[in-house]
N, C-alpha and C. Protein backbone atom coordinates (compact mmCIF):
# COMPACT_ATOMS: atom_id res chain seq x y z
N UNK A 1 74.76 67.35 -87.77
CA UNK A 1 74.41 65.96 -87.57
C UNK A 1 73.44 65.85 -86.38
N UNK A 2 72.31 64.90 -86.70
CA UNK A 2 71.30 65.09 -85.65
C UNK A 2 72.04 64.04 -84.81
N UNK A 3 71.59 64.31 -82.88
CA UNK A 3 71.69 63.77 -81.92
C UNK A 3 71.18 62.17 -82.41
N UNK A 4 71.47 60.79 -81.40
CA UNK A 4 70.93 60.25 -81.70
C UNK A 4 70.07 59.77 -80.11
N UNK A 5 69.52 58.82 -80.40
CA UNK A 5 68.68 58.29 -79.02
C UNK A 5 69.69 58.46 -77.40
N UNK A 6 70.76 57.72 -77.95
CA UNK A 6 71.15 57.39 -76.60
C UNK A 6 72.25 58.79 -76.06
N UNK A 7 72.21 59.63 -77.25
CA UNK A 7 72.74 61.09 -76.87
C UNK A 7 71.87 61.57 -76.19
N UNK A 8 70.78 61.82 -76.60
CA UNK A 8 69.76 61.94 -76.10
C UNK A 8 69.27 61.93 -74.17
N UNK A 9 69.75 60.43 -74.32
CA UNK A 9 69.15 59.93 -72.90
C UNK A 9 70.48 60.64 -72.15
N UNK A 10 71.82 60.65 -72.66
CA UNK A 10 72.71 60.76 -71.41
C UNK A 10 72.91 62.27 -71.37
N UNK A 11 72.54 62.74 -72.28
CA UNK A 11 72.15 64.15 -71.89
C UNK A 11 71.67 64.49 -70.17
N UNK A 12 70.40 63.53 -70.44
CA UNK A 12 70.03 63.70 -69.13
C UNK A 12 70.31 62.62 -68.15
N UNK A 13 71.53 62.04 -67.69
CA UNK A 13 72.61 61.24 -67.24
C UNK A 13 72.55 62.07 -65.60
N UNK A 14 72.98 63.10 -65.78
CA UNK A 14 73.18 64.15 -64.39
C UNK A 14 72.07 64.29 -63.82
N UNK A 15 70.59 64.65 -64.35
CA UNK A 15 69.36 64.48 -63.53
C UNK A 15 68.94 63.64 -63.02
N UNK A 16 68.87 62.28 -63.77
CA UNK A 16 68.91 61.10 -63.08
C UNK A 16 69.78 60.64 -61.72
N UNK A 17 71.08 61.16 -61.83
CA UNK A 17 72.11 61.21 -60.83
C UNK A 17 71.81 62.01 -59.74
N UNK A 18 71.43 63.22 -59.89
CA UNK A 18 70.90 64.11 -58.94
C UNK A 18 69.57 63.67 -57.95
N UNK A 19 68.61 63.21 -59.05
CA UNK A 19 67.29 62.45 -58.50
C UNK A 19 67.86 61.55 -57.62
N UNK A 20 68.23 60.86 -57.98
CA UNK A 20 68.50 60.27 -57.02
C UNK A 20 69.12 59.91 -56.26
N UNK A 21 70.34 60.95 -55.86
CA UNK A 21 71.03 61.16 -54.89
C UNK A 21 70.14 61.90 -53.80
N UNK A 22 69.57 62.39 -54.28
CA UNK A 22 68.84 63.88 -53.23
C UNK A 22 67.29 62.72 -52.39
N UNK A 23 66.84 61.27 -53.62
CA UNK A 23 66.12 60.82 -53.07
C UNK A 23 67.03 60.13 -51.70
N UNK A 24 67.91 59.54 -52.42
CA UNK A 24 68.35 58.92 -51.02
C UNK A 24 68.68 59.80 -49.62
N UNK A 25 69.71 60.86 -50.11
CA UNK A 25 69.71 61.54 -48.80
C UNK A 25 70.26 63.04 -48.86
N UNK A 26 69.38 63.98 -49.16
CA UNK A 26 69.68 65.02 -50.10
C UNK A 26 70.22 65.96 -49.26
N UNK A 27 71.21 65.48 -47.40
CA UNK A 27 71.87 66.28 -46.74
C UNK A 27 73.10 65.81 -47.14
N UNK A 28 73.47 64.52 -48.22
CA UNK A 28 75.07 64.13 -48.18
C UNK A 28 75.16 64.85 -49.62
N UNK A 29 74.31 65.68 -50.35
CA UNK A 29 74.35 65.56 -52.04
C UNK A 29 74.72 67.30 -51.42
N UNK A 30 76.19 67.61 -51.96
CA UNK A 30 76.71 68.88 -52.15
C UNK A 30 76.09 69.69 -52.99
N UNK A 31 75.29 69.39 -53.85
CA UNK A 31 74.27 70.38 -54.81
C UNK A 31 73.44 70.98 -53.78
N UNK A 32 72.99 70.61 -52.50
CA UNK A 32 71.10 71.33 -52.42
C UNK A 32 72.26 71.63 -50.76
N UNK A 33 73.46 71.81 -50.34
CA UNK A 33 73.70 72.72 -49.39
C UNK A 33 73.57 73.78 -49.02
N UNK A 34 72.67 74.70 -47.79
CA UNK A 34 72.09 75.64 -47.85
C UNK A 34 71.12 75.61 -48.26
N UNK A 35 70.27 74.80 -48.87
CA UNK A 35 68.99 75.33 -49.74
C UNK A 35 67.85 74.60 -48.24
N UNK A 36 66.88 75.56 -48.70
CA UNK A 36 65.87 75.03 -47.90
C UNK A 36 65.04 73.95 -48.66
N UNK A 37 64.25 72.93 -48.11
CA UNK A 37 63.16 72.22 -48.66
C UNK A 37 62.52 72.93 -50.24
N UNK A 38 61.87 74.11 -49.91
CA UNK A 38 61.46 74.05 -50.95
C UNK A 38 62.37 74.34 -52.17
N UNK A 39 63.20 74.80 -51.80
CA UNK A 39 64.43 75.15 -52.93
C UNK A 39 64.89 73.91 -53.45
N UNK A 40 65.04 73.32 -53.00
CA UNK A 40 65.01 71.38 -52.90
C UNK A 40 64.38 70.84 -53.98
N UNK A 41 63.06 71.27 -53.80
CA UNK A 41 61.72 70.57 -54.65
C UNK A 41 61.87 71.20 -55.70
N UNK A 42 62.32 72.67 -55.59
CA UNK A 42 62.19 73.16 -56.80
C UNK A 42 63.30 72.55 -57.96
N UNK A 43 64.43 72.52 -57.59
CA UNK A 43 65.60 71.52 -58.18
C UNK A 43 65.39 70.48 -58.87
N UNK A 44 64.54 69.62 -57.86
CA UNK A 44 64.44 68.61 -58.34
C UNK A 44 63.16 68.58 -59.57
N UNK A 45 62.28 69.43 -59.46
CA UNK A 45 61.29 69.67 -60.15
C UNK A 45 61.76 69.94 -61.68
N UNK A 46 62.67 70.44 -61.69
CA UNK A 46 63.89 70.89 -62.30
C UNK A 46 64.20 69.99 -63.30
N UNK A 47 64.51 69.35 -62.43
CA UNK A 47 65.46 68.17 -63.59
C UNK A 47 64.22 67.06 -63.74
N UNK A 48 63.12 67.40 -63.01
CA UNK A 48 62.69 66.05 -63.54
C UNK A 48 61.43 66.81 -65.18
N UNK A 49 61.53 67.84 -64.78
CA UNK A 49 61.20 68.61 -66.16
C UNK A 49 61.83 68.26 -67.09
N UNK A 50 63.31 68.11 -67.00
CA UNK A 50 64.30 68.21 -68.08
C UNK A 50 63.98 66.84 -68.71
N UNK A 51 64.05 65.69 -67.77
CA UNK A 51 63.84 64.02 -68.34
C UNK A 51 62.51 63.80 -68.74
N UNK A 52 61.60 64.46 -68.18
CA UNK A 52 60.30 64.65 -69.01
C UNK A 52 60.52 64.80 -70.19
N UNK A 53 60.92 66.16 -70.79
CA UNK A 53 61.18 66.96 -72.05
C UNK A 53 61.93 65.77 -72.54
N UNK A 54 62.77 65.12 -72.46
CA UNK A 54 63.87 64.15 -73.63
C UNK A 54 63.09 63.23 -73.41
N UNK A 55 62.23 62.65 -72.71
CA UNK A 55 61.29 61.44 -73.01
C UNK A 55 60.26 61.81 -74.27
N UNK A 56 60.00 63.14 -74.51
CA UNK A 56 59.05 63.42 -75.53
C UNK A 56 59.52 63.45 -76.78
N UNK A 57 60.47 63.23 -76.96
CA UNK A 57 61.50 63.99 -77.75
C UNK A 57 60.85 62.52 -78.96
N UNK A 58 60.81 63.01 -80.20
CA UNK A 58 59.97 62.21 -81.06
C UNK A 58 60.15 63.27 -82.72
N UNK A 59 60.51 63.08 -83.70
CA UNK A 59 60.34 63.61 -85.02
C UNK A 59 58.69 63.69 -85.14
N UNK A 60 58.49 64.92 -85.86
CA UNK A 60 57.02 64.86 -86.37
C UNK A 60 56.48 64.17 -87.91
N UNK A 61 57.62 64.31 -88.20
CA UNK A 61 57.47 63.77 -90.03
C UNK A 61 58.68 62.94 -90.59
N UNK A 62 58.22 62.53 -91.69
CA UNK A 62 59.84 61.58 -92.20
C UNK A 62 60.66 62.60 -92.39
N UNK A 63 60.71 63.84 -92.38
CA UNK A 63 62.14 64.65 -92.85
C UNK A 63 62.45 65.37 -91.51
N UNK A 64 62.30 64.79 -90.46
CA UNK A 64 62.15 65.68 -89.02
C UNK A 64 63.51 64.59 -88.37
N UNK A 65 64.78 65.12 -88.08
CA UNK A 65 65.84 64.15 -87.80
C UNK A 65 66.17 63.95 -86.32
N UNK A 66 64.78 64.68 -85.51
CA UNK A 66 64.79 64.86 -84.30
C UNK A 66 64.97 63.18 -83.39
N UNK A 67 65.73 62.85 -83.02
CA UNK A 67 65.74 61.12 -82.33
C UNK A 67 64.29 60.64 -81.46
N UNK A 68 63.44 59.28 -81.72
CA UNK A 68 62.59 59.24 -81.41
C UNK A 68 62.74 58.28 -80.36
N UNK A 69 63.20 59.37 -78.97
CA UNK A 69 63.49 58.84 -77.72
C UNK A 69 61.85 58.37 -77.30
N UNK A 70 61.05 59.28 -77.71
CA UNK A 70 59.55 59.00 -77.06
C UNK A 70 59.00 56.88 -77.67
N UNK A 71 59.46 57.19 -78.73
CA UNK A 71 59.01 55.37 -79.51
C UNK A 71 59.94 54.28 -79.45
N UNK A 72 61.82 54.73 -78.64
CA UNK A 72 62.55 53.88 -78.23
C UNK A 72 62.30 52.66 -76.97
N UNK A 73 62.99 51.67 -77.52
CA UNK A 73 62.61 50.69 -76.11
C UNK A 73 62.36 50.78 -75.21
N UNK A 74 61.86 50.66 -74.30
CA UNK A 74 61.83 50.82 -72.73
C UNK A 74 62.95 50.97 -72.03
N UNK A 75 63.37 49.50 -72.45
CA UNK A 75 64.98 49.48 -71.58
C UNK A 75 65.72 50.06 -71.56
N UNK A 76 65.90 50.76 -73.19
CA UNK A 76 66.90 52.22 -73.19
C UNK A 76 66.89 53.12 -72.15
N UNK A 77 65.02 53.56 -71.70
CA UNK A 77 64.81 55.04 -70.90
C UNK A 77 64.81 54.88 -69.41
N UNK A 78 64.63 53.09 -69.01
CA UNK A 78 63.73 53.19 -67.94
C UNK A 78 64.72 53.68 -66.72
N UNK A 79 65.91 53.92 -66.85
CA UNK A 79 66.52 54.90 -65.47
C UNK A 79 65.49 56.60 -65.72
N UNK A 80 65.73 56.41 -66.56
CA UNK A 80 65.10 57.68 -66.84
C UNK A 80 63.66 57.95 -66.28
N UNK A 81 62.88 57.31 -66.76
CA UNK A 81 61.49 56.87 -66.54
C UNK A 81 61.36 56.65 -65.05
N UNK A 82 62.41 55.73 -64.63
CA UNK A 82 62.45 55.70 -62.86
C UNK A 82 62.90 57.08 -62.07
N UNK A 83 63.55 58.15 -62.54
CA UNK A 83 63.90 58.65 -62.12
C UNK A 83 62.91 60.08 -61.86
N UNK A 84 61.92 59.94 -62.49
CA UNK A 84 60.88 60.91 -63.16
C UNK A 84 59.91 60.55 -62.20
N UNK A 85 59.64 59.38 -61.94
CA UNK A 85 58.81 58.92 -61.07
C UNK A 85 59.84 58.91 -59.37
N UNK A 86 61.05 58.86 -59.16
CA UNK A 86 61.69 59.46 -58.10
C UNK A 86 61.28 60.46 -57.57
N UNK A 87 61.64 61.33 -58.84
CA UNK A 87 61.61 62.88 -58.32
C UNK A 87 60.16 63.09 -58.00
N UNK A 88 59.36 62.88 -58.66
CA UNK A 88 57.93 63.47 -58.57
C UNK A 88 57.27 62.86 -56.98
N UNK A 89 57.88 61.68 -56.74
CA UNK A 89 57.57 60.97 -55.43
C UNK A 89 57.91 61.95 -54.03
N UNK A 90 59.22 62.07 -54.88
CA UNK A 90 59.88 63.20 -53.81
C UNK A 90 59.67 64.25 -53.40
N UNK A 91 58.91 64.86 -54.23
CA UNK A 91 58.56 66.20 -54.17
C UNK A 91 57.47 65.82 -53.47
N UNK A 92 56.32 64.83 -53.75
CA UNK A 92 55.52 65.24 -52.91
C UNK A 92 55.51 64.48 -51.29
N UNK A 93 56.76 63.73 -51.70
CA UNK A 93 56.74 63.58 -49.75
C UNK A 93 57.30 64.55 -48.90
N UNK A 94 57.97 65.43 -49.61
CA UNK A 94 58.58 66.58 -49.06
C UNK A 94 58.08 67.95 -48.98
């Protein structure tokens, strides 16, 4: 049984969570302890790869049962979408 949209999005539920925990204050977020800055960026680079990839996420043909997170509402993605634009912010203020 194919995934559907909003499987889809909460898939990536935890990156979003991560993004933006680490934007707010990524010395209280128990994930990036020990890590240096760039190990940091790289993480986050990480996951914001991952919400990239499920934003694309789109069938190519009518027999393709792949969920077309890429042509879904806005409102469905936009933590997502915000969070993509988090991370990427983040990385480069850091």
């Amino acid at each position: 049984m194919a995934q559907t949209v909003t499987e889809c999005l909460t898939s990536g539920t935890d990156s979003v969570t991560l993004i933006n925990s680490i934007n707010t204050d990524a010395s209280a977020e128990i994930a990036v302890e020990g890590m240096t800055q760039a190990e940091i960026n790289e993480l986050v680079q990480r996951n914001v790869d991952h919400l990239s990839a499920i934003l694309l996420y789109a069938p190519v043909d009518a027999s393709d049962d792949t969920p077309d997170v890429a042509g879904a509402a806005s409102g469905l993605k936009s933590t997502h979408v915000a969070a993509v634009t988090t991370g990427t912010d983040y990385i480069a203020a850091n």
